[in-house]
PDB file of N, CA and C in Angstrom:
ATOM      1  N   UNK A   1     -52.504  24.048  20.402  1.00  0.00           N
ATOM      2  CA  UNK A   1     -52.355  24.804  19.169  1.00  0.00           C
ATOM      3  C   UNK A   1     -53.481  25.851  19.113  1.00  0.00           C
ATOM      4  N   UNK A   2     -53.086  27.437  19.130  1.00  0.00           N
ATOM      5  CA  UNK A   2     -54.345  28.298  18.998  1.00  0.00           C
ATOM      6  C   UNK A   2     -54.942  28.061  18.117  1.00  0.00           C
ATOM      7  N   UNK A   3     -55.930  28.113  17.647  1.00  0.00           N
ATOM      8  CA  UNK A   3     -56.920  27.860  16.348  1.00  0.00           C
ATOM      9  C   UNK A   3     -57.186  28.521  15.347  1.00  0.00           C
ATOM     10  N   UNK A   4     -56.302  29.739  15.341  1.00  0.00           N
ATOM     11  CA  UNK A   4     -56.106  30.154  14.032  1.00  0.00           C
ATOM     12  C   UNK A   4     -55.128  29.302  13.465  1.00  0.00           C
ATOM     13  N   UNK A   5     -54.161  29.344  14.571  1.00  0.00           N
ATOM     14  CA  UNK A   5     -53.263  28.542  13.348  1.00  0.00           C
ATOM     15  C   UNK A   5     -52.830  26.618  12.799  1.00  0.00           C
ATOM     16  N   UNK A   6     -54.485  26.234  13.620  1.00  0.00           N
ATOM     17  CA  UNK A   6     -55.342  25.003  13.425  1.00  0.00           C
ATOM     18  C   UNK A   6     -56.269  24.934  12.564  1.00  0.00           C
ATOM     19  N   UNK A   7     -56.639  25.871  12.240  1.00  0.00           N
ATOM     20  CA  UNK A   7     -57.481  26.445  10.824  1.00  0.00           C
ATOM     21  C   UNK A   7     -56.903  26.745   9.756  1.00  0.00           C
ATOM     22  N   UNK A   8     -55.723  26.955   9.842  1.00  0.00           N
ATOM     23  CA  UNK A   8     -54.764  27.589   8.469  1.00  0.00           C
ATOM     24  C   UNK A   8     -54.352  26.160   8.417  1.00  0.00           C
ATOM     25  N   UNK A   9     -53.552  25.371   9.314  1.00  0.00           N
ATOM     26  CA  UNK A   9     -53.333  23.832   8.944  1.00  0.00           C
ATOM     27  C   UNK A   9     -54.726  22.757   8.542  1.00  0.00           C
ATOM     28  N   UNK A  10     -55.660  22.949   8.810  1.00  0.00           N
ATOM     29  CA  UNK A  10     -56.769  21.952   8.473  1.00  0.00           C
ATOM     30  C   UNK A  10     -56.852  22.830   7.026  1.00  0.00           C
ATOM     31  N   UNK A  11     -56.999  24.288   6.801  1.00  0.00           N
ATOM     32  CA  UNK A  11     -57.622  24.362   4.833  1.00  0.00           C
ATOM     33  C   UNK A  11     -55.979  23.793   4.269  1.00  0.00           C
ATOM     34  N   UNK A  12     -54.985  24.032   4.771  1.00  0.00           N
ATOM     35  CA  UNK A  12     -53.748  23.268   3.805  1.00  0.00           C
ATOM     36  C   UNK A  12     -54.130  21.890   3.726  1.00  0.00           C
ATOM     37  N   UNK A  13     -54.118  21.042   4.871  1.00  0.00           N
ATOM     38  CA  UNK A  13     -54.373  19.871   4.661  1.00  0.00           C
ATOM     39  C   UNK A  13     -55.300  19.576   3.562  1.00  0.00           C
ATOM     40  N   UNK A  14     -56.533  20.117   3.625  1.00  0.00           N
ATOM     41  CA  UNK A  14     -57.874  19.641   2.880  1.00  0.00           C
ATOM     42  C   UNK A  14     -57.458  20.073   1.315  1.00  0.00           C
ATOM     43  N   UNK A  15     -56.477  20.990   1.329  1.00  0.00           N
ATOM     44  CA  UNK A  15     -56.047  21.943  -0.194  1.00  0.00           C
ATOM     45  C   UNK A  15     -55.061  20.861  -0.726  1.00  0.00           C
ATOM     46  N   UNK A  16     -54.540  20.042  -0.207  1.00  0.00           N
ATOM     47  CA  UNK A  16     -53.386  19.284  -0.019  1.00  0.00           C
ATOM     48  C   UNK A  16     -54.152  18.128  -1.036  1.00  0.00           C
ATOM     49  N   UNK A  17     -55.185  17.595  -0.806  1.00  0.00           N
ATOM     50  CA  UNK A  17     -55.986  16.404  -0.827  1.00  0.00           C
ATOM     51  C   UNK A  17     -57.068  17.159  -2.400  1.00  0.00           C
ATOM     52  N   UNK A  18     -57.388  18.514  -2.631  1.00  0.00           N
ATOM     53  CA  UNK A  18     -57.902  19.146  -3.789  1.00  0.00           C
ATOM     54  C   UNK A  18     -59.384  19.165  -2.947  1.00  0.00           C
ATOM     55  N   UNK A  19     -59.362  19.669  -2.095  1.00  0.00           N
ATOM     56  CA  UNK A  19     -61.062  20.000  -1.913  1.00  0.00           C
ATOM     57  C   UNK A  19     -61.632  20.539  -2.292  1.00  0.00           C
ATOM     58  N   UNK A  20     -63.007  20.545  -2.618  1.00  0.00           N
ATOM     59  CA  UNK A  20     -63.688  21.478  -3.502  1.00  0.00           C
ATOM     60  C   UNK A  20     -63.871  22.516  -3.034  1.00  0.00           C
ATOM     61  N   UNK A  21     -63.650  23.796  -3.018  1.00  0.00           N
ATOM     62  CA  UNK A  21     -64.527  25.154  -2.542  1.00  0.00           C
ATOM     63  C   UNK A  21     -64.210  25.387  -0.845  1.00  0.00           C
ATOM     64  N   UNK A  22     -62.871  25.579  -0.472  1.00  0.00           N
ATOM     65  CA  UNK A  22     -63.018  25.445   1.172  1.00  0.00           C
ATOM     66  C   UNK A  22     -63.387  26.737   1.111  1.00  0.00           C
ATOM     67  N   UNK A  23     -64.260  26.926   2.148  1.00  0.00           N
ATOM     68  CA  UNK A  23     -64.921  27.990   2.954  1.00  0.00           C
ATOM     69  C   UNK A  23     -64.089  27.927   4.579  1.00  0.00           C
ATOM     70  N   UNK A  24     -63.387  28.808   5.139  1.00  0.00           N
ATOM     71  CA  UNK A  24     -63.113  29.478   6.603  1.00  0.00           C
ATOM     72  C   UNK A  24     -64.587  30.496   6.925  1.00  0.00           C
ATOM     73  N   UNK A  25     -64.907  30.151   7.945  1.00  0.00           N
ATOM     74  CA  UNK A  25     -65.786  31.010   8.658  1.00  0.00           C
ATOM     75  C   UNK A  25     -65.666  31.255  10.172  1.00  0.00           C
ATOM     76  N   UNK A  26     -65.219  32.856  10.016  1.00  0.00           N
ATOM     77  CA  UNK A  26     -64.749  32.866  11.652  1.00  0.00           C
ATOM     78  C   UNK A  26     -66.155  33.068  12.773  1.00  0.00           C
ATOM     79  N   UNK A  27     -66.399  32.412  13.377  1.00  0.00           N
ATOM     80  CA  UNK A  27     -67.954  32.321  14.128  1.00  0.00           C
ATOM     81  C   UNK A  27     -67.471  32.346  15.299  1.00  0.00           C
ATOM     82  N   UNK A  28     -66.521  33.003  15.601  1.00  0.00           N
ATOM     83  CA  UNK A  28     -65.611  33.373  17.246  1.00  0.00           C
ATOM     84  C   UNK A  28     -66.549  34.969  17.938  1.00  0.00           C
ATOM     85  N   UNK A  29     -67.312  35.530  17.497  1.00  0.00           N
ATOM     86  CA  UNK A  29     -67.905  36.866  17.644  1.00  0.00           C
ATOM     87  C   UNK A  29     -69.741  36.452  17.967  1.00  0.00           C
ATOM     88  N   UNK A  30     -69.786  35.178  17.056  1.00  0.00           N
ATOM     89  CA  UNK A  30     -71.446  35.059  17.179  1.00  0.00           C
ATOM     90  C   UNK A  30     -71.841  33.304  17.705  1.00  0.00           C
ATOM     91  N   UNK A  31     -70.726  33.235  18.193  1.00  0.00           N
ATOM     92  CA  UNK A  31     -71.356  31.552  18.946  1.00  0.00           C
ATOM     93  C   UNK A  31     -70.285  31.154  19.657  1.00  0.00           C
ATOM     94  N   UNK A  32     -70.504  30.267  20.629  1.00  0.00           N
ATOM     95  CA  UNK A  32     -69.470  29.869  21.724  1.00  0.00           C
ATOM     96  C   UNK A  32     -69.077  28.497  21.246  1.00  0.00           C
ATOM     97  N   UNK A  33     -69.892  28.250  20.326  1.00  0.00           N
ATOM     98  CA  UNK A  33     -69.271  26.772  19.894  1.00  0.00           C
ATOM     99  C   UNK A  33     -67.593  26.768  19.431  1.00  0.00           C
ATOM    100  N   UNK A  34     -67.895  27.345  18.640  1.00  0.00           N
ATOM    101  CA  UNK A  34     -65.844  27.032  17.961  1.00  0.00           C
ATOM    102  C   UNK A  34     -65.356  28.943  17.609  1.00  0.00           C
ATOM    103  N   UNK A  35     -64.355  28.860  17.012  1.00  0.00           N
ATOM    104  CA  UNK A  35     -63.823  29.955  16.762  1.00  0.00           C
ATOM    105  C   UNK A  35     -64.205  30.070  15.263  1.00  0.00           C
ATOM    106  N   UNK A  36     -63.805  28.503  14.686  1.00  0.00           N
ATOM    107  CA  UNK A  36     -64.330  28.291  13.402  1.00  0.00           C
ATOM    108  C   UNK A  36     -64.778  27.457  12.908  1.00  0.00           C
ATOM    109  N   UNK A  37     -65.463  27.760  12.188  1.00  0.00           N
ATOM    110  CA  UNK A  37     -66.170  26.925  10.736  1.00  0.00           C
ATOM    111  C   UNK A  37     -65.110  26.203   9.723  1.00  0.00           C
ATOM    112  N   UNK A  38     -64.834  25.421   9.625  1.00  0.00           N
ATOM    113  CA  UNK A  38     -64.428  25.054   8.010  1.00  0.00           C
ATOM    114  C   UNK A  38     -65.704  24.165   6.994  1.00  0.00           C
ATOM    115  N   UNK A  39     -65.558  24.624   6.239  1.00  0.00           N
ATOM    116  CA  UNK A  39     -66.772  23.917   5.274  1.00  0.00           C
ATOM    117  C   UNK A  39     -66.304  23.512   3.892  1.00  0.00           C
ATOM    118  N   UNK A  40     -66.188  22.286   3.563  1.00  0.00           N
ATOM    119  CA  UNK A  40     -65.563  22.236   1.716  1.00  0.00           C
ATOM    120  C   UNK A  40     -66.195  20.896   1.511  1.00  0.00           C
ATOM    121  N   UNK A  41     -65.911  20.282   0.265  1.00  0.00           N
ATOM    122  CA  UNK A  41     -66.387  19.024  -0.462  1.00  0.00           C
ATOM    123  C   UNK A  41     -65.705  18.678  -0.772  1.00  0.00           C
ATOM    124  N   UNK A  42     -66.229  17.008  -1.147  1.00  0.00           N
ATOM    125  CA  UNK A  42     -65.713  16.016  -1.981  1.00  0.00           C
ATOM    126  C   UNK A  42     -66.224  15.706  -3.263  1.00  0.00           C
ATOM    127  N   UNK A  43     -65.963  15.348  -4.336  1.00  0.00           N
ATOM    128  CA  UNK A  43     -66.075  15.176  -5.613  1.00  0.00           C
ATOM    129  C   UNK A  43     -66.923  13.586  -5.581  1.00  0.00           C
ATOM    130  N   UNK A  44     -66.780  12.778  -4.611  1.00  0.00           N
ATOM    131  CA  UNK A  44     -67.475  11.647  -4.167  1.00  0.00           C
ATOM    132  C   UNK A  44     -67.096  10.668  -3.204  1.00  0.00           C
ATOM    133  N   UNK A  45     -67.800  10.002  -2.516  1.00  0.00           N
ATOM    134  CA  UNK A  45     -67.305   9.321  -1.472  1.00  0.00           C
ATOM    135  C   UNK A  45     -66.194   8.713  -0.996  1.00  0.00           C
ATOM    136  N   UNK A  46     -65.465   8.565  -2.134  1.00  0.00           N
ATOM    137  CA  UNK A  46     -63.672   8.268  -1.985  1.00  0.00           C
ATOM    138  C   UNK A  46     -62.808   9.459  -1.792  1.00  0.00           C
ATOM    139  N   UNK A  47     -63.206  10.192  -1.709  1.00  0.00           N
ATOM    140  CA  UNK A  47     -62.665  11.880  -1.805  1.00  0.00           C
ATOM    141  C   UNK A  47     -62.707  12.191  -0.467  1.00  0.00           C
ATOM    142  N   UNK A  48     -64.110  12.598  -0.206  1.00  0.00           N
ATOM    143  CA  UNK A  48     -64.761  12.782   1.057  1.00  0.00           C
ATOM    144  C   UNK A  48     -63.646  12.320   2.822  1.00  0.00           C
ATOM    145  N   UNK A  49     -63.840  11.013   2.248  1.00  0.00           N
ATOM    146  CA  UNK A  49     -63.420  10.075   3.424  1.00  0.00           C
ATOM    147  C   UNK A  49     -61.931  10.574   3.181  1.00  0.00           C
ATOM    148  N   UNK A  50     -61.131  10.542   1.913  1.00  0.00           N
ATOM    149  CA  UNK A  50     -59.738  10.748   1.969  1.00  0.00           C
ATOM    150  C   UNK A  50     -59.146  11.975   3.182  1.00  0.00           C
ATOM    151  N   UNK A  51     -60.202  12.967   2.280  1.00  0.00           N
ATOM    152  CA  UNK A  51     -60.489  14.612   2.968  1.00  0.00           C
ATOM    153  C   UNK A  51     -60.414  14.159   4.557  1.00  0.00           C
ATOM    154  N   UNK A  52     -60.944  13.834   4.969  1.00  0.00           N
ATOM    155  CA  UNK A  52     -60.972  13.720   6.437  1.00  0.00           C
ATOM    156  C   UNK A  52     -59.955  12.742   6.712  1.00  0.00           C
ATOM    157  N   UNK A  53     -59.550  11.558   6.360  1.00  0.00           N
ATOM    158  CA  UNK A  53     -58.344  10.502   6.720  1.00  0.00           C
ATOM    159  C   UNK A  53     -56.738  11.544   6.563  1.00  0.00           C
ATOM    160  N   UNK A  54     -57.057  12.670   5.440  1.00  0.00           N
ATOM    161  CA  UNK A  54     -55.897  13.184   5.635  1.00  0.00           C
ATOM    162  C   UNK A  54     -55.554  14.322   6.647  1.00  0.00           C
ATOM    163  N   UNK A  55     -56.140  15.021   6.740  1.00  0.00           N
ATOM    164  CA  UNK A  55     -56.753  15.985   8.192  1.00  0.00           C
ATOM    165  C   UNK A  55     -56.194  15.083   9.365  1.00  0.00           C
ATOM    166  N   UNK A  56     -57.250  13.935   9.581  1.00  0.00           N
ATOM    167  CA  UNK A  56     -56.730  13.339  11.019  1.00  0.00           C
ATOM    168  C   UNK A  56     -55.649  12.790  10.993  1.00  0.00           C
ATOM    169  N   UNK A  57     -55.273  12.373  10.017  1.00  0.00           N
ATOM    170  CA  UNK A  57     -53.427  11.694  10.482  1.00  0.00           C
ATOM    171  C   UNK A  57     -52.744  12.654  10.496  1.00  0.00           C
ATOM    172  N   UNK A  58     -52.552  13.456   9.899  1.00  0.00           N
ATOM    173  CA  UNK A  58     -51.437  14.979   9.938  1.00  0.00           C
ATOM    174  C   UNK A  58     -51.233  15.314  11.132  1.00  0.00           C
ATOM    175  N   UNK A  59     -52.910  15.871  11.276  1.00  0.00           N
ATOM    176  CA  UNK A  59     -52.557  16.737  12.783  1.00  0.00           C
ATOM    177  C   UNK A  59     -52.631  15.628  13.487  1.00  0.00           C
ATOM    178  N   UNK A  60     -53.155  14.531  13.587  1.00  0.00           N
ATOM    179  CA  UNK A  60     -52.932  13.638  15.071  1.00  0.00           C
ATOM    180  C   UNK A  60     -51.547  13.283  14.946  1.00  0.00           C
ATOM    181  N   UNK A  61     -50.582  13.371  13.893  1.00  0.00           N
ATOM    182  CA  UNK A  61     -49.068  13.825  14.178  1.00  0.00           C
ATOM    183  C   UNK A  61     -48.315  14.584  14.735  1.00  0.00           C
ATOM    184  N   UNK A  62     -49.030  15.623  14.740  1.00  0.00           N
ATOM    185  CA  UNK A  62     -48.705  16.942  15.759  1.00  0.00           C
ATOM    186  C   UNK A  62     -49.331  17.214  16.604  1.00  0.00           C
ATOM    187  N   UNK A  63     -50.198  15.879  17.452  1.00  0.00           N
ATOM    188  CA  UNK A  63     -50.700  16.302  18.409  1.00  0.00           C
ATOM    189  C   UNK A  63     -52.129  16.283  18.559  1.00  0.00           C
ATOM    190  N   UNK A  64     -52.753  16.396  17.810  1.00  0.00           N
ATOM    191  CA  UNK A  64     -53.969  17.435  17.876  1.00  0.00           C
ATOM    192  C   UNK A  64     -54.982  16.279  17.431  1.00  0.00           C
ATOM    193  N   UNK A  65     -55.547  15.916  18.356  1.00  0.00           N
ATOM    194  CA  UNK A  65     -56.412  14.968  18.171  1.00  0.00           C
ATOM    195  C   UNK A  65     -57.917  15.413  18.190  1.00  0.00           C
ATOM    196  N   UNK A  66     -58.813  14.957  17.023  1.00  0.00           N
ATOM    197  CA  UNK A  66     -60.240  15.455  17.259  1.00  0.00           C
ATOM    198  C   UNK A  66     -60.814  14.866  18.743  1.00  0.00           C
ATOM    199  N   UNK A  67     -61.826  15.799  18.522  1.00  0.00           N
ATOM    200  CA  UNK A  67     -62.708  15.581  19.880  1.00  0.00           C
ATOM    201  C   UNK A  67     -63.610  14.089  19.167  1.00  0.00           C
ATOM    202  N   UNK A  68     -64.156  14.337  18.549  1.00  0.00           N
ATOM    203  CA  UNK A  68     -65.248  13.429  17.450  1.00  0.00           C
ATOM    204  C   UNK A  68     -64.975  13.676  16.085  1.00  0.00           C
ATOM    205  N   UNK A  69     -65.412  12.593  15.931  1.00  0.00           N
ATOM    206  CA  UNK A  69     -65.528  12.825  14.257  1.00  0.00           C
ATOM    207  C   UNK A  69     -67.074  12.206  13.792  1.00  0.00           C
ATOM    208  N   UNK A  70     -67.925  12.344  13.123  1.00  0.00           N
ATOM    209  CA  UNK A  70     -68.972  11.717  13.108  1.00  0.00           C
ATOM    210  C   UNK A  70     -69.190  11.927  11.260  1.00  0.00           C
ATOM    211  N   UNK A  71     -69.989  10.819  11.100  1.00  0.00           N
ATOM    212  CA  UNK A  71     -70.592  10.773   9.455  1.00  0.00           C
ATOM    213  C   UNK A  71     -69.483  10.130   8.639  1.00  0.00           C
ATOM    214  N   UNK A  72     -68.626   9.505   8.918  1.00  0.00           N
ATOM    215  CA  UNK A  72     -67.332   8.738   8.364  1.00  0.00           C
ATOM    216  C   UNK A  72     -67.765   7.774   7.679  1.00  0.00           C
ATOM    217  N   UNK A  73     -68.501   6.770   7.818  1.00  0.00           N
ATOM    218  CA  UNK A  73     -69.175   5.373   7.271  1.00  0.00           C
ATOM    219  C   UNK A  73     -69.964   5.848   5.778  1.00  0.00           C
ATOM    220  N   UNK A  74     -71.274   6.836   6.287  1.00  0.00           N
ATOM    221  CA  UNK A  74     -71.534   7.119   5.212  1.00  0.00           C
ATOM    222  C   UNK A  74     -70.693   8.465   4.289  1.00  0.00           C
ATOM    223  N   UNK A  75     -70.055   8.934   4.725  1.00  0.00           N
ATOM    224  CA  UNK A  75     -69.408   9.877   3.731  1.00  0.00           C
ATOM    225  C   UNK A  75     -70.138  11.192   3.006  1.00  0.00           C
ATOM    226  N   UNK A  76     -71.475  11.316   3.481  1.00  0.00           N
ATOM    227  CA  UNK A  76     -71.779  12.128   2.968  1.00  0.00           C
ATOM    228  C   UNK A  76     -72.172  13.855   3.862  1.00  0.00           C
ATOM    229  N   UNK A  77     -71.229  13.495   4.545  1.00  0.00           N
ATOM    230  CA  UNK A  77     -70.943  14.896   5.636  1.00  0.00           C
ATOM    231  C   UNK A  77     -70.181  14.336   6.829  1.00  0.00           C
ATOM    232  N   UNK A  78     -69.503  14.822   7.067  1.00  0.00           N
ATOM    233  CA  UNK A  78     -68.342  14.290   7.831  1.00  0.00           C
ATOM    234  C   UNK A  78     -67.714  15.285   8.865  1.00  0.00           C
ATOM    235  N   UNK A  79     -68.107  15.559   9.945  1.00  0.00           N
ATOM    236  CA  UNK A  79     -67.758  16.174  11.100  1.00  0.00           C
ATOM    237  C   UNK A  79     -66.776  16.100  11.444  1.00  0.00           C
ATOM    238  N   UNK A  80     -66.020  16.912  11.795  1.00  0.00           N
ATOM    239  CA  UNK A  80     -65.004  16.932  12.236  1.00  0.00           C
ATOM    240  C   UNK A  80     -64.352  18.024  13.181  1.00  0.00           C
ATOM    241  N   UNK A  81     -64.870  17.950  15.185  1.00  0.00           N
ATOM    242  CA  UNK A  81     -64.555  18.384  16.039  1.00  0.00           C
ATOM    243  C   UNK A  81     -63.371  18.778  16.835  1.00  0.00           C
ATOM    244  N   UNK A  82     -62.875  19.545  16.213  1.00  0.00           N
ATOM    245  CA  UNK A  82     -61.679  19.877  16.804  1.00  0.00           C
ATOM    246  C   UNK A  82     -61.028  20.701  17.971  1.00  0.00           C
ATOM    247  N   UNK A  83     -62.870  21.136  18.833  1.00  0.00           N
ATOM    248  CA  UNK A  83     -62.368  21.876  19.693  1.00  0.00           C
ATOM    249  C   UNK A  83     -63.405  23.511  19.388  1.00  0.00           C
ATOM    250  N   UNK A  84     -62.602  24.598  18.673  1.00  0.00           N
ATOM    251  CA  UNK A  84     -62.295  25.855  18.472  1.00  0.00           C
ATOM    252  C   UNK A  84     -62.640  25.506  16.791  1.00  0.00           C
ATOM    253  N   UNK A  85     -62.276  24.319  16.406  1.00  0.00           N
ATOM    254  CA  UNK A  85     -61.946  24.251  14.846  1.00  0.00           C
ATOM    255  C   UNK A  85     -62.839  22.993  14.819  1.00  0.00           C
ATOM    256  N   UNK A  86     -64.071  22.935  13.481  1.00  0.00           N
ATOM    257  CA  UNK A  86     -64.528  22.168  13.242  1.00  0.00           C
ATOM    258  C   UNK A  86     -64.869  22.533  11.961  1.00  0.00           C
ATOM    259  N   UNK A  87     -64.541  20.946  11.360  1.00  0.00           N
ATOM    260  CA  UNK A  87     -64.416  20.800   9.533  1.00  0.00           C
ATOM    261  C   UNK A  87     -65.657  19.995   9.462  1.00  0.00           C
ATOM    262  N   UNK A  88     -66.395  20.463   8.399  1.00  0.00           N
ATOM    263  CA  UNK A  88     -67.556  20.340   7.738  1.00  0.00           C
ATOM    264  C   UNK A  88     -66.732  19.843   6.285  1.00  0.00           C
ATOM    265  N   UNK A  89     -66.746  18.674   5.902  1.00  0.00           N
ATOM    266  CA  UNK A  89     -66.790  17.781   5.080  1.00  0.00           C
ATOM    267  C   UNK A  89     -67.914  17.009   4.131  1.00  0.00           C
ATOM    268  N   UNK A  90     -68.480  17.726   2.751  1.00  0.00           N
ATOM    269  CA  UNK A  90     -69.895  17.131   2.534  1.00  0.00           C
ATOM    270  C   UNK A  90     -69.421  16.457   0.723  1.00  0.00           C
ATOM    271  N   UNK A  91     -70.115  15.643   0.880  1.00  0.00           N
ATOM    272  CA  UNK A  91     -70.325  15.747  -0.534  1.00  0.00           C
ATOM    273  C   UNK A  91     -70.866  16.596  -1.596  1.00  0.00           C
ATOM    274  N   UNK A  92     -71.115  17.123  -2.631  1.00  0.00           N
ATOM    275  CA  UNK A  92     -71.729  17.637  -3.282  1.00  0.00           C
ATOM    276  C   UNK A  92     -72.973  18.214  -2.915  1.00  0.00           C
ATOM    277  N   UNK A  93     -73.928  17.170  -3.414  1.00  0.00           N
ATOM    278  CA  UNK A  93     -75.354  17.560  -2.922  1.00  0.00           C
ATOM    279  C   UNK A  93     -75.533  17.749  -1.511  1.00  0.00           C
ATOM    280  N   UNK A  94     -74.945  17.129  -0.873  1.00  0.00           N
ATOM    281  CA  UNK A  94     -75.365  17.426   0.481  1.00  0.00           C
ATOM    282  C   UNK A  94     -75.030  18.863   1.384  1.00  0.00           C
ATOM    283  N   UNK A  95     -73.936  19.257   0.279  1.00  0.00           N
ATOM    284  CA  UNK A  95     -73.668  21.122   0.847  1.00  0.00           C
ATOM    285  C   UNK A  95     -74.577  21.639   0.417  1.00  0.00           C
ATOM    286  N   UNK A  96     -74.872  21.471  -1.264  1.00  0.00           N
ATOM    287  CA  UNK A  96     -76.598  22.385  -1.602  1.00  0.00           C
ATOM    288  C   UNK A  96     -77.370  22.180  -0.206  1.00  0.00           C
ATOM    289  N   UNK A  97     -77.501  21.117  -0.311  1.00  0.00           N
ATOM    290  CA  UNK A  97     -78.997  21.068   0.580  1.00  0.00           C
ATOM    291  C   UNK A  97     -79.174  21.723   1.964  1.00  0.00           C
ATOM    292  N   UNK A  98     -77.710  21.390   2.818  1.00  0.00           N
ATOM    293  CA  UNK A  98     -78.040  21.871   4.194  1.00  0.00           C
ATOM    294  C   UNK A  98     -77.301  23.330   3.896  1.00  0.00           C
ATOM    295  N   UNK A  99     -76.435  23.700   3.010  1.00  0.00           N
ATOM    296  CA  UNK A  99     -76.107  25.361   3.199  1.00  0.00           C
ATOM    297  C   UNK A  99     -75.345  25.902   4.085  1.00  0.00           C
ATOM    298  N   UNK A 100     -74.546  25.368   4.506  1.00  0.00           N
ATOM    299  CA  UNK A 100     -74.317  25.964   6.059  1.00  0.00           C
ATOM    300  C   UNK A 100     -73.556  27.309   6.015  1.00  0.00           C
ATOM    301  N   UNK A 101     -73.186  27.852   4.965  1.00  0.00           N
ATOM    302  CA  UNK A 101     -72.692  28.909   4.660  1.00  0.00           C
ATOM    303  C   UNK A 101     -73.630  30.068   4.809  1.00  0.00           C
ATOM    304  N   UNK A 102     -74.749  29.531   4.346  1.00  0.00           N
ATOM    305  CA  UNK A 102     -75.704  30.459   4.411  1.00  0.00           C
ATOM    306  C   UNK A 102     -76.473  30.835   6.064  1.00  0.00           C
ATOM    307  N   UNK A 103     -76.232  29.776   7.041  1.00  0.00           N
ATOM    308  CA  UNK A 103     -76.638  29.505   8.043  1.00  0.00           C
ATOM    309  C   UNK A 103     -76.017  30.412   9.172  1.00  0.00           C
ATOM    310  N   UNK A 104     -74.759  30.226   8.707  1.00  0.00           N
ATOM    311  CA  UNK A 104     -73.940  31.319   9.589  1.00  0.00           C
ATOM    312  C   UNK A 104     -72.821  32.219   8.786  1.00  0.00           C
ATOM    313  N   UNK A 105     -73.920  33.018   7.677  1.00  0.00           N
ATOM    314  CA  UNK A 105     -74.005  34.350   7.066  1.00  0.00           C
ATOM    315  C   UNK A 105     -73.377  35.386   8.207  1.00  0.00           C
ATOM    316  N   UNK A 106     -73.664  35.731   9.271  1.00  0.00           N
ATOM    317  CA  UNK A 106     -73.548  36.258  10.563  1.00  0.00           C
ATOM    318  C   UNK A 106     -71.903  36.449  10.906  1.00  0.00           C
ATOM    319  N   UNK A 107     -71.522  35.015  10.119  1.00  0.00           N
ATOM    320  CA  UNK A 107     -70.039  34.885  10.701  1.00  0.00           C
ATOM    321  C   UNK A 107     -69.051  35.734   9.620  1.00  0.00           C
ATOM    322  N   UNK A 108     -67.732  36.053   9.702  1.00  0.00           N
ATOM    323  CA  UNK A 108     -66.819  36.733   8.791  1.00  0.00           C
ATOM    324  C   UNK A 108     -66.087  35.786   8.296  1.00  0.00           C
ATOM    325  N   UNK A 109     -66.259  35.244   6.761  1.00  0.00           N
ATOM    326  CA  UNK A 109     -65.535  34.612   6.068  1.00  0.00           C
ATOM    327  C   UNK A 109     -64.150  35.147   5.820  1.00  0.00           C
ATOM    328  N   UNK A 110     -63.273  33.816   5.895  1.00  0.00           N
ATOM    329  CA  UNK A 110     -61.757  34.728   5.963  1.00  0.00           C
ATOM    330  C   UNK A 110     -60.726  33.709   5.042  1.00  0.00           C
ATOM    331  N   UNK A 111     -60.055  34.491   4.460  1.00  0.00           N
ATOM    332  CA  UNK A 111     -59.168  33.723   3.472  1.00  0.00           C
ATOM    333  C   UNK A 111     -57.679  33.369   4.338  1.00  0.00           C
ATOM    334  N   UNK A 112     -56.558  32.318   3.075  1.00  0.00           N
ATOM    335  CA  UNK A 112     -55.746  31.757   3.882  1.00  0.00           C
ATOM    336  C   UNK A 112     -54.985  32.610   4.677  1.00  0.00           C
ATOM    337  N   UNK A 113     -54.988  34.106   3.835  1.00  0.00           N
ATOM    338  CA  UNK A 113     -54.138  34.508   4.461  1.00  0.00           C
ATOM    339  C   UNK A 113     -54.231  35.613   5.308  1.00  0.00           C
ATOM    340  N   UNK A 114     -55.654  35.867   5.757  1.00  0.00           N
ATOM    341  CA  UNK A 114     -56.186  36.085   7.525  1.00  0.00           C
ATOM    342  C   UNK A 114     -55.893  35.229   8.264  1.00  0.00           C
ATOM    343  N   UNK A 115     -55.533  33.826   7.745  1.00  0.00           N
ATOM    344  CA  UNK A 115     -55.215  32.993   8.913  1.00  0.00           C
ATOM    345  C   UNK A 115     -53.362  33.010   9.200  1.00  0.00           C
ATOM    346  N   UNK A 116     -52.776  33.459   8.805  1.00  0.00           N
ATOM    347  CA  UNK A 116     -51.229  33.426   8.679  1.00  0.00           C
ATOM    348  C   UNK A 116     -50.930  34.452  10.010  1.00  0.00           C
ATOM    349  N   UNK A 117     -50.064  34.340  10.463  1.00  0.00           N
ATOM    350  CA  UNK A 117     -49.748  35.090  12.033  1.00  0.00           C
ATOM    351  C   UNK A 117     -48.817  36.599  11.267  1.00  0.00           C
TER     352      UNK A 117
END
């Protein structure tokens, strides 16, 4: 699956579930890590974990299995490696604190429907 249109299915999914604030960040121009960023929240640790339980069953329906997933137990940031596409899953406070929006400022934030073919 190209990863734009693995990125437009991971913010539906997470929109699906009411995430707080998804952020797309295309970081395909300034890092070799992924193509993208996804970054959003949970309202609290039952949220969080949902957010990511619903992500991985969908697409591991269609295929698309993460590479890793890490921070699942505790819930309060939750990785999610997909390759090209990796979801940043935090709780509340824990997006204040680490920022990552601000981190890779550099990158071009893009709405749903930059991601649509």
């Amino acid at each position: 699956m190209e990863s734009k249109e693995l990125a437009r299915k991971a913010f539906m999914l997470l929109d699906e579930k009411k995430a707080i604030d998804i952020k797309v960040i295309d970081i395909s121009k300034i890092s070799v890590i992924a193509d993208y960023f996804i970054i959003t929240g949970g309202a609290n640790e039952r949220q969080v974990k949902a957010l990511a339980d619903n992500v991985e069953e969908k697409l591991g329906k269609e295929g698309v299995i993460a590479k890793s997933i890490e921070g699942y137990h505790n819930a309060n940031w939750i990785l999610m490696d997909y390759g090209d596409v990796i979801i940043h899953i935090f709780n509340q406070e824990d997006r204040l604190f680490y920022d990552l929006e601000k981190i890779w400022l550099d990158g071009q934030a893009v709405g749903i429907a930059d991601l649509q073919d």
